[in-house]
N, C-alpha and C. Protein backbone atom coordinates (compact mmCIF):
# COMPACT_ATOMS: atom_id res chain seq x y z
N UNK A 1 -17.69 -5.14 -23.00
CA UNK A 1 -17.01 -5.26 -21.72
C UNK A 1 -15.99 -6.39 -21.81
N UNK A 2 -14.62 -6.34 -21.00
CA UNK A 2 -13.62 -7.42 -21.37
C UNK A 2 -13.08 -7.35 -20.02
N UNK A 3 -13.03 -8.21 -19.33
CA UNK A 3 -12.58 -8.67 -17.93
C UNK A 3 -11.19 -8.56 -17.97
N UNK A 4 -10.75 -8.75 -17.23
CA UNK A 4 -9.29 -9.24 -17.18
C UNK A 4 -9.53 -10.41 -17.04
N UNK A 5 -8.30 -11.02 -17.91
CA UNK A 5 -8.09 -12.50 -18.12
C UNK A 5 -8.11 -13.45 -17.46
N UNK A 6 -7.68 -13.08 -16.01
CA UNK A 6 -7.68 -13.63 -14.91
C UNK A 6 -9.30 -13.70 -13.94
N UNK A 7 -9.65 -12.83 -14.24
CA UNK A 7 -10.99 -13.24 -13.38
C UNK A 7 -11.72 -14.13 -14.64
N UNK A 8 -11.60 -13.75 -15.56
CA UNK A 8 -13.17 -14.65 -16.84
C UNK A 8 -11.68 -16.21 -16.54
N UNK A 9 -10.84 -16.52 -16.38
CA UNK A 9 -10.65 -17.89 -16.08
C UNK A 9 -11.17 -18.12 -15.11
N UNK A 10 -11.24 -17.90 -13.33
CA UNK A 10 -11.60 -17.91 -12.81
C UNK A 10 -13.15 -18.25 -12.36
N UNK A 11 -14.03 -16.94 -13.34
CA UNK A 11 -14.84 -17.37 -13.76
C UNK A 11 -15.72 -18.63 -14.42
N UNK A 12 -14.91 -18.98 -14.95
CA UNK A 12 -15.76 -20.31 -16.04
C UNK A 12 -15.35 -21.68 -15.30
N UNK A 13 -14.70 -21.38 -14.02
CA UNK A 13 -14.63 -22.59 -13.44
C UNK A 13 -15.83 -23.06 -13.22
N UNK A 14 -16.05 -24.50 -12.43
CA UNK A 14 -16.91 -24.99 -11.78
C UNK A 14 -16.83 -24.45 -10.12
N UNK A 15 -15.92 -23.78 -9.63
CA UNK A 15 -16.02 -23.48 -8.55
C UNK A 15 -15.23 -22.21 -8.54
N UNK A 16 -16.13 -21.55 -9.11
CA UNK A 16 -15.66 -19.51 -8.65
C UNK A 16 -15.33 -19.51 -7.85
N UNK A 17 -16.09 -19.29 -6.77
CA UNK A 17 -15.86 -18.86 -5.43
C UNK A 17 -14.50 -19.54 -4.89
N UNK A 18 -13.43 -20.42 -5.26
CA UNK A 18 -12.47 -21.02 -5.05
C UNK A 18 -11.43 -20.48 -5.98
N UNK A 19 -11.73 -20.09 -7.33
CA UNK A 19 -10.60 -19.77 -7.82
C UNK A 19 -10.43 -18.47 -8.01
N UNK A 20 -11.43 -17.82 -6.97
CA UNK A 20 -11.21 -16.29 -7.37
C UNK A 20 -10.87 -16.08 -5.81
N UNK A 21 -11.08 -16.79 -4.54
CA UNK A 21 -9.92 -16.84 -4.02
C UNK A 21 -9.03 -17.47 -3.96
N UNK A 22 -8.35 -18.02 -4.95
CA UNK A 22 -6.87 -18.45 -4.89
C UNK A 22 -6.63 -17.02 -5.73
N UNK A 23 -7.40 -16.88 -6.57
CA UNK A 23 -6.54 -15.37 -7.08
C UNK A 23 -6.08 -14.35 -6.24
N UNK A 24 -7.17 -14.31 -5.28
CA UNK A 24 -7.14 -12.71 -4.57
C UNK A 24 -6.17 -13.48 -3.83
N UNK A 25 -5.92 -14.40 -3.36
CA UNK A 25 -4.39 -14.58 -1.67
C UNK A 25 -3.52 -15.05 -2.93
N UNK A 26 -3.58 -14.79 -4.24
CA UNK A 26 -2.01 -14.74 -5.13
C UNK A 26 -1.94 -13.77 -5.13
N UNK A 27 -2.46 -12.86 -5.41
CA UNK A 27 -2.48 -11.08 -5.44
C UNK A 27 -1.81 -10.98 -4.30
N UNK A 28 -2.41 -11.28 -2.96
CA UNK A 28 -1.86 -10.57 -1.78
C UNK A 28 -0.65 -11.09 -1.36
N UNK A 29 -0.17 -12.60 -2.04
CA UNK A 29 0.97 -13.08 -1.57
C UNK A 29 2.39 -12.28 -2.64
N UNK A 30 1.75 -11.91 -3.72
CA UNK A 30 2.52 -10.93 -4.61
C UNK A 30 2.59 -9.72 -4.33
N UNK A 31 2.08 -9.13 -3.13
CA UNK A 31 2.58 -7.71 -2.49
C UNK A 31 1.74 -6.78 -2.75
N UNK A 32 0.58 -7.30 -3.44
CA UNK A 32 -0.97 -6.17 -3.54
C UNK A 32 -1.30 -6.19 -2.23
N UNK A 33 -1.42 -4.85 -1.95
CA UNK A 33 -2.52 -4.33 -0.56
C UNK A 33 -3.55 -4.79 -0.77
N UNK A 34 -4.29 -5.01 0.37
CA UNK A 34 -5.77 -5.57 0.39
C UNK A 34 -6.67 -4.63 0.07
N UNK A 35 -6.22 -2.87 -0.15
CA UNK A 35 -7.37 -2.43 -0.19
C UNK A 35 -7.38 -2.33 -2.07
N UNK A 36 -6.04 -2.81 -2.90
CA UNK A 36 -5.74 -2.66 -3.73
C UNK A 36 -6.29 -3.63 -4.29
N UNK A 37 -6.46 -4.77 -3.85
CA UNK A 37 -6.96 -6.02 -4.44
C UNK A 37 -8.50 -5.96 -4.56
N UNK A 38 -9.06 -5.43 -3.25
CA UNK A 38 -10.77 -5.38 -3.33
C UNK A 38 -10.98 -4.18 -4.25
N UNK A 39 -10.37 -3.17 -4.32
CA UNK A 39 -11.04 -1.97 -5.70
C UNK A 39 -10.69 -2.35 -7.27
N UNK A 40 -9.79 -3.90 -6.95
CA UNK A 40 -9.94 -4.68 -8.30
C UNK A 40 -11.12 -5.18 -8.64
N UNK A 41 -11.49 -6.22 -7.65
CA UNK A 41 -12.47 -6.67 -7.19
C UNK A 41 -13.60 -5.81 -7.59
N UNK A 42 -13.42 -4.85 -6.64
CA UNK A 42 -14.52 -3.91 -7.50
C UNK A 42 -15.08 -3.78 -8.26
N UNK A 43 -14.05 -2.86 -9.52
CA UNK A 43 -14.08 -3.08 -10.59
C UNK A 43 -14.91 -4.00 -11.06
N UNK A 44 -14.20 -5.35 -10.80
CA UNK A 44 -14.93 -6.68 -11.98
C UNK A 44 -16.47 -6.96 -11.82
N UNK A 45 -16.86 -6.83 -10.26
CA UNK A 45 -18.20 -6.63 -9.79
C UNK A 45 -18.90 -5.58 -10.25
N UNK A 46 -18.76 -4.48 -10.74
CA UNK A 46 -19.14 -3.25 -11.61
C UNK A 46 -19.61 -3.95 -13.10
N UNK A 47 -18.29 -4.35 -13.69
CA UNK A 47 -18.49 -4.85 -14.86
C UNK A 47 -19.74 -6.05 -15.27
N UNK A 48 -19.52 -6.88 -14.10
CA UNK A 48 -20.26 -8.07 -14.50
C UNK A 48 -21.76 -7.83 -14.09
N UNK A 49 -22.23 -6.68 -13.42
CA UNK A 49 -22.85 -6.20 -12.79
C UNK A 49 -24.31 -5.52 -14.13
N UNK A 50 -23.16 -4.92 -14.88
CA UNK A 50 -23.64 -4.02 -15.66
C UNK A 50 -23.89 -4.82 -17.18
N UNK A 51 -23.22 -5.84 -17.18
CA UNK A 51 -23.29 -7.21 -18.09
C UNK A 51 -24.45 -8.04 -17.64
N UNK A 52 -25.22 -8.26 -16.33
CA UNK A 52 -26.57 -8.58 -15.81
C UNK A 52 -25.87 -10.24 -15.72
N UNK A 53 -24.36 -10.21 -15.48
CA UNK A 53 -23.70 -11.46 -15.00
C UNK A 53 -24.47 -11.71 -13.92
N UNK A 54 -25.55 -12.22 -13.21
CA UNK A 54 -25.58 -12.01 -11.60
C UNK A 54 -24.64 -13.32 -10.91
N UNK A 55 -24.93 -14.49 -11.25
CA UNK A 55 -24.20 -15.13 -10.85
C UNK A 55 -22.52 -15.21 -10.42
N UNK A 56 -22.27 -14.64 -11.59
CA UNK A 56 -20.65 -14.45 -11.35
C UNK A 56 -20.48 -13.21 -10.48
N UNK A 57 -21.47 -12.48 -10.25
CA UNK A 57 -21.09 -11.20 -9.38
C UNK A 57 -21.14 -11.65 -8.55
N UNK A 58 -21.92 -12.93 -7.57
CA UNK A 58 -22.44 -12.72 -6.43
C UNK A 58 -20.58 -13.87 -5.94
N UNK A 59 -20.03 -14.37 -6.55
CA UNK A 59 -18.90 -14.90 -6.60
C UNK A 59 -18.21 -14.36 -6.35
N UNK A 60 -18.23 -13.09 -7.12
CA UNK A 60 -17.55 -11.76 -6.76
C UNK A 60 -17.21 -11.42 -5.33
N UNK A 61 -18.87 -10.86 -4.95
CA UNK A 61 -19.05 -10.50 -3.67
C UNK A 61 -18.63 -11.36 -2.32
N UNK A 62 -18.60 -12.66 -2.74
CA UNK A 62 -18.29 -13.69 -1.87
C UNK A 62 -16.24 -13.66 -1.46
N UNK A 63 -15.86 -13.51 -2.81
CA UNK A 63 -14.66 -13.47 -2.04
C UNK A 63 -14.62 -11.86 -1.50
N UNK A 64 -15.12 -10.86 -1.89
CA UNK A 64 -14.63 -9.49 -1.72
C UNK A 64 -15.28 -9.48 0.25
N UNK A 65 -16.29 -10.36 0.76
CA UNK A 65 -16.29 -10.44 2.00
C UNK A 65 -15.05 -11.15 2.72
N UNK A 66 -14.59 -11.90 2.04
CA UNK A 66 -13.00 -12.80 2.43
C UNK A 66 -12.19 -12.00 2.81
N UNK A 67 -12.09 -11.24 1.92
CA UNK A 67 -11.30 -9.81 2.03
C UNK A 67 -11.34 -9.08 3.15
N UNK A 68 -12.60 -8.31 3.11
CA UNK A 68 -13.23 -7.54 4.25
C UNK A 68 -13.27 -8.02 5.61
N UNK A 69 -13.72 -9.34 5.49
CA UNK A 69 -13.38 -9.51 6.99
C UNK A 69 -15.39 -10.02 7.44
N UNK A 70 -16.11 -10.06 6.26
CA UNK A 70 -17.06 -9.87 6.70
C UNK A 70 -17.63 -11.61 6.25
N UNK A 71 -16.86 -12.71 6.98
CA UNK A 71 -16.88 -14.24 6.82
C UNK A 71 -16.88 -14.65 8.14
N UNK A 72 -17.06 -16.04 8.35
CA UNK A 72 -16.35 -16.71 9.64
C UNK A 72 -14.84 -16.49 9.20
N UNK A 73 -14.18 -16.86 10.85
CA UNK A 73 -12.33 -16.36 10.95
C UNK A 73 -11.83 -17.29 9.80
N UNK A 74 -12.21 -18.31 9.60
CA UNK A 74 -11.73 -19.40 9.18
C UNK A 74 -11.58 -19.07 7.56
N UNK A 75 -12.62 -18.17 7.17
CA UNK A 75 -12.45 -17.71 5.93
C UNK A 75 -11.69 -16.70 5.20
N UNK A 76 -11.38 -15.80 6.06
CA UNK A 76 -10.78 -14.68 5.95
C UNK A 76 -9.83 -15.14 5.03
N UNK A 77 -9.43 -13.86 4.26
CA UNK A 77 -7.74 -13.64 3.25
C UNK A 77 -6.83 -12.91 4.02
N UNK A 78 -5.83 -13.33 4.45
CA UNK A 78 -4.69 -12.41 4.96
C UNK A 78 -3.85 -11.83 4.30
N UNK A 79 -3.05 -11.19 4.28
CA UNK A 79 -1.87 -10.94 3.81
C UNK A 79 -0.62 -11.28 5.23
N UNK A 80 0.54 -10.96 4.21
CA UNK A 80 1.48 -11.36 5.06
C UNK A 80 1.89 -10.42 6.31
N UNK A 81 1.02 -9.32 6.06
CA UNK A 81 1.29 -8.52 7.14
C UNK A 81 0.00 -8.30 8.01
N UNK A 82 0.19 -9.13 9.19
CA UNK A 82 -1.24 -9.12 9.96
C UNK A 82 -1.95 -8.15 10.42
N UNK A 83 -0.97 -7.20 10.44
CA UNK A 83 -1.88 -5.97 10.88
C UNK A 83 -2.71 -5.07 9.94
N UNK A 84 -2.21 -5.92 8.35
CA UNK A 84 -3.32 -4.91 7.74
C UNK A 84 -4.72 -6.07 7.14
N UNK A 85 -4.72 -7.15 7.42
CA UNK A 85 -5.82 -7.74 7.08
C UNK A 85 -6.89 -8.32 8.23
N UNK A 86 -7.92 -8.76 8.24
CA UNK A 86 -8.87 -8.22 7.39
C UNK A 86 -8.69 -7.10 7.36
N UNK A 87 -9.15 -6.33 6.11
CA UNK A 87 -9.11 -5.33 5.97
C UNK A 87 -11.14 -5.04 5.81
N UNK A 88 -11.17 -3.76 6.85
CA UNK A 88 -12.12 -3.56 7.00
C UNK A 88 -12.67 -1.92 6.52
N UNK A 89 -13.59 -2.05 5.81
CA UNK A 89 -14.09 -0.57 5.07
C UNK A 89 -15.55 -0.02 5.82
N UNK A 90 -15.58 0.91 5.76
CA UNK A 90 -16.49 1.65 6.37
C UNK A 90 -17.52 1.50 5.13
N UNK A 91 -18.95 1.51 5.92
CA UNK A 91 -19.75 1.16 4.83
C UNK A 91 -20.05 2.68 3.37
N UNK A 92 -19.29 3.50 3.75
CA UNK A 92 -19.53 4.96 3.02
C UNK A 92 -18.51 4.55 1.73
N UNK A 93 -17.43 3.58 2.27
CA UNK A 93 -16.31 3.73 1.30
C UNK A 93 -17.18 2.28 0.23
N UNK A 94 -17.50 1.22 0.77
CA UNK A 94 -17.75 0.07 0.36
C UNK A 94 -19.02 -0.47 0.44
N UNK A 95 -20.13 -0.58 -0.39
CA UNK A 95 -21.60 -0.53 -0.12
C UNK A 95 -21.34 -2.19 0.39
N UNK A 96 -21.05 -3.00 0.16
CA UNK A 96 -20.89 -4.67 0.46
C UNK A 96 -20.55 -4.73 1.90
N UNK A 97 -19.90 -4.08 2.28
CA UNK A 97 -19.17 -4.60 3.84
C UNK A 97 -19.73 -2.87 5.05
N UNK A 98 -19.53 -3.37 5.91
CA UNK A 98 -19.35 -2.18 7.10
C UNK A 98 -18.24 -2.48 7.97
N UNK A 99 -17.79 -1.40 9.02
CA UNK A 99 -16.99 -1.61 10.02
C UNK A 99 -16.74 -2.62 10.90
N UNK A 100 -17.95 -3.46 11.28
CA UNK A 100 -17.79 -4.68 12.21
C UNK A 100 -19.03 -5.37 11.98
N UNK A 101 -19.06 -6.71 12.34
CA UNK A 101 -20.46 -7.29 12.66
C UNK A 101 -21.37 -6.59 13.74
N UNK A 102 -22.68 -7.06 13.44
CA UNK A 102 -23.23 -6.43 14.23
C UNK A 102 -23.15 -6.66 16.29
N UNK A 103 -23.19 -6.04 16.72
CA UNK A 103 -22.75 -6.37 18.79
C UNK A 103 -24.09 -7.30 18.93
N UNK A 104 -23.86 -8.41 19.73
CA UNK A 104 -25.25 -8.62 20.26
C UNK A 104 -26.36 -7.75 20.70
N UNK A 105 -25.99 -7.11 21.00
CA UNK A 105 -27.25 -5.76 21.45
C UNK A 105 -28.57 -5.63 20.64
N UNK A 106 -27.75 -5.68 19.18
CA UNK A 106 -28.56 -5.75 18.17
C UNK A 106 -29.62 -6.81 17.71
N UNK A 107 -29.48 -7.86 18.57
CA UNK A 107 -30.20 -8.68 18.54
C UNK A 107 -31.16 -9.54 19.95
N UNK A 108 -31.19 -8.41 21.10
CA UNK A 108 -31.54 -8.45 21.81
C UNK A 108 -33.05 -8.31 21.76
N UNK A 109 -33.51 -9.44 22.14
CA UNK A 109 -35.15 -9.35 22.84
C UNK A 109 -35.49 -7.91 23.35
N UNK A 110 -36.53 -7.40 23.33
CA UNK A 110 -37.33 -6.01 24.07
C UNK A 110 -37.14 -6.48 25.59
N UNK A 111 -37.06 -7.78 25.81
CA UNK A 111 -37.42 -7.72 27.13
C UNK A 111 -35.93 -7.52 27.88
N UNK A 112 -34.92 -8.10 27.43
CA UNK A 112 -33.43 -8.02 27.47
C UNK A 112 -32.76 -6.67 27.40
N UNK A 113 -33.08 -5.50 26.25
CA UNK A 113 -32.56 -4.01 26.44
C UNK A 113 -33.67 -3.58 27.66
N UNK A 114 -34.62 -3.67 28.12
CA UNK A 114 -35.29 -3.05 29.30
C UNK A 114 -34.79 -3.31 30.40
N UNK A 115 -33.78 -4.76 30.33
CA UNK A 115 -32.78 -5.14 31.60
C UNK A 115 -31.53 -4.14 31.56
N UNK A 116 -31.04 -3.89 30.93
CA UNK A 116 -30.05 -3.05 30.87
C UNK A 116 -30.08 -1.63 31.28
């Protein structure tokens, strides 16, 4: 298995999760779509996956939620065009992310949905 060059640098940092997003918002500031950047992403999470990398996958997965949309706001990756980021995948397309966080509802007391 052989990464692209850019993620195994990324990789061997002391702080993945930082330089693999500065990669992914260089990608997106270089005119990659977001959905183009996470099925990179993908990819490398496949690879390292199947290499029993776990650590570096879960690095992986950490920015590929940046992406998705599935962080606090503060974390999110944009692109320069706001209307297409976060970019959000349906969980059929993307086993890592779903459509939205969950509604409070979902975390409602028994005694709280019987009020409703």
């Amino acid at each position: 298995m052989t990464l692209d060059s850019r993620f195994e640098e990324a990789l061997s940092t002391d702080d993945r999760v930082g330089a693999l997003r500065r990669l992914a918002q260089n990608l997106l500031d270089h005119g990659h779509g977001p959905d183009g950047v996470l099925m990179e992403f993908e990819q490398v999470r496949r690879q390292l996956r199947d290499a029993a990398r776990e650590d570096e996958e879960d690095a992986i997965v950490d920015v590929m939620d940046f992406l998705s949309g599935w962080c606090s706001p503060h974390m999110r990756l944009v692109t320069n065009d706001a209307a297409e980021s976060p970019v959000l995948l349906s969980k059929s397309s993307h086993p890592n992310t779903v459509e939205s966080p969950p509604n409070s509802s979902t975390f409602a007391s028994p005694a709280d949905r019987t009020r409703s």
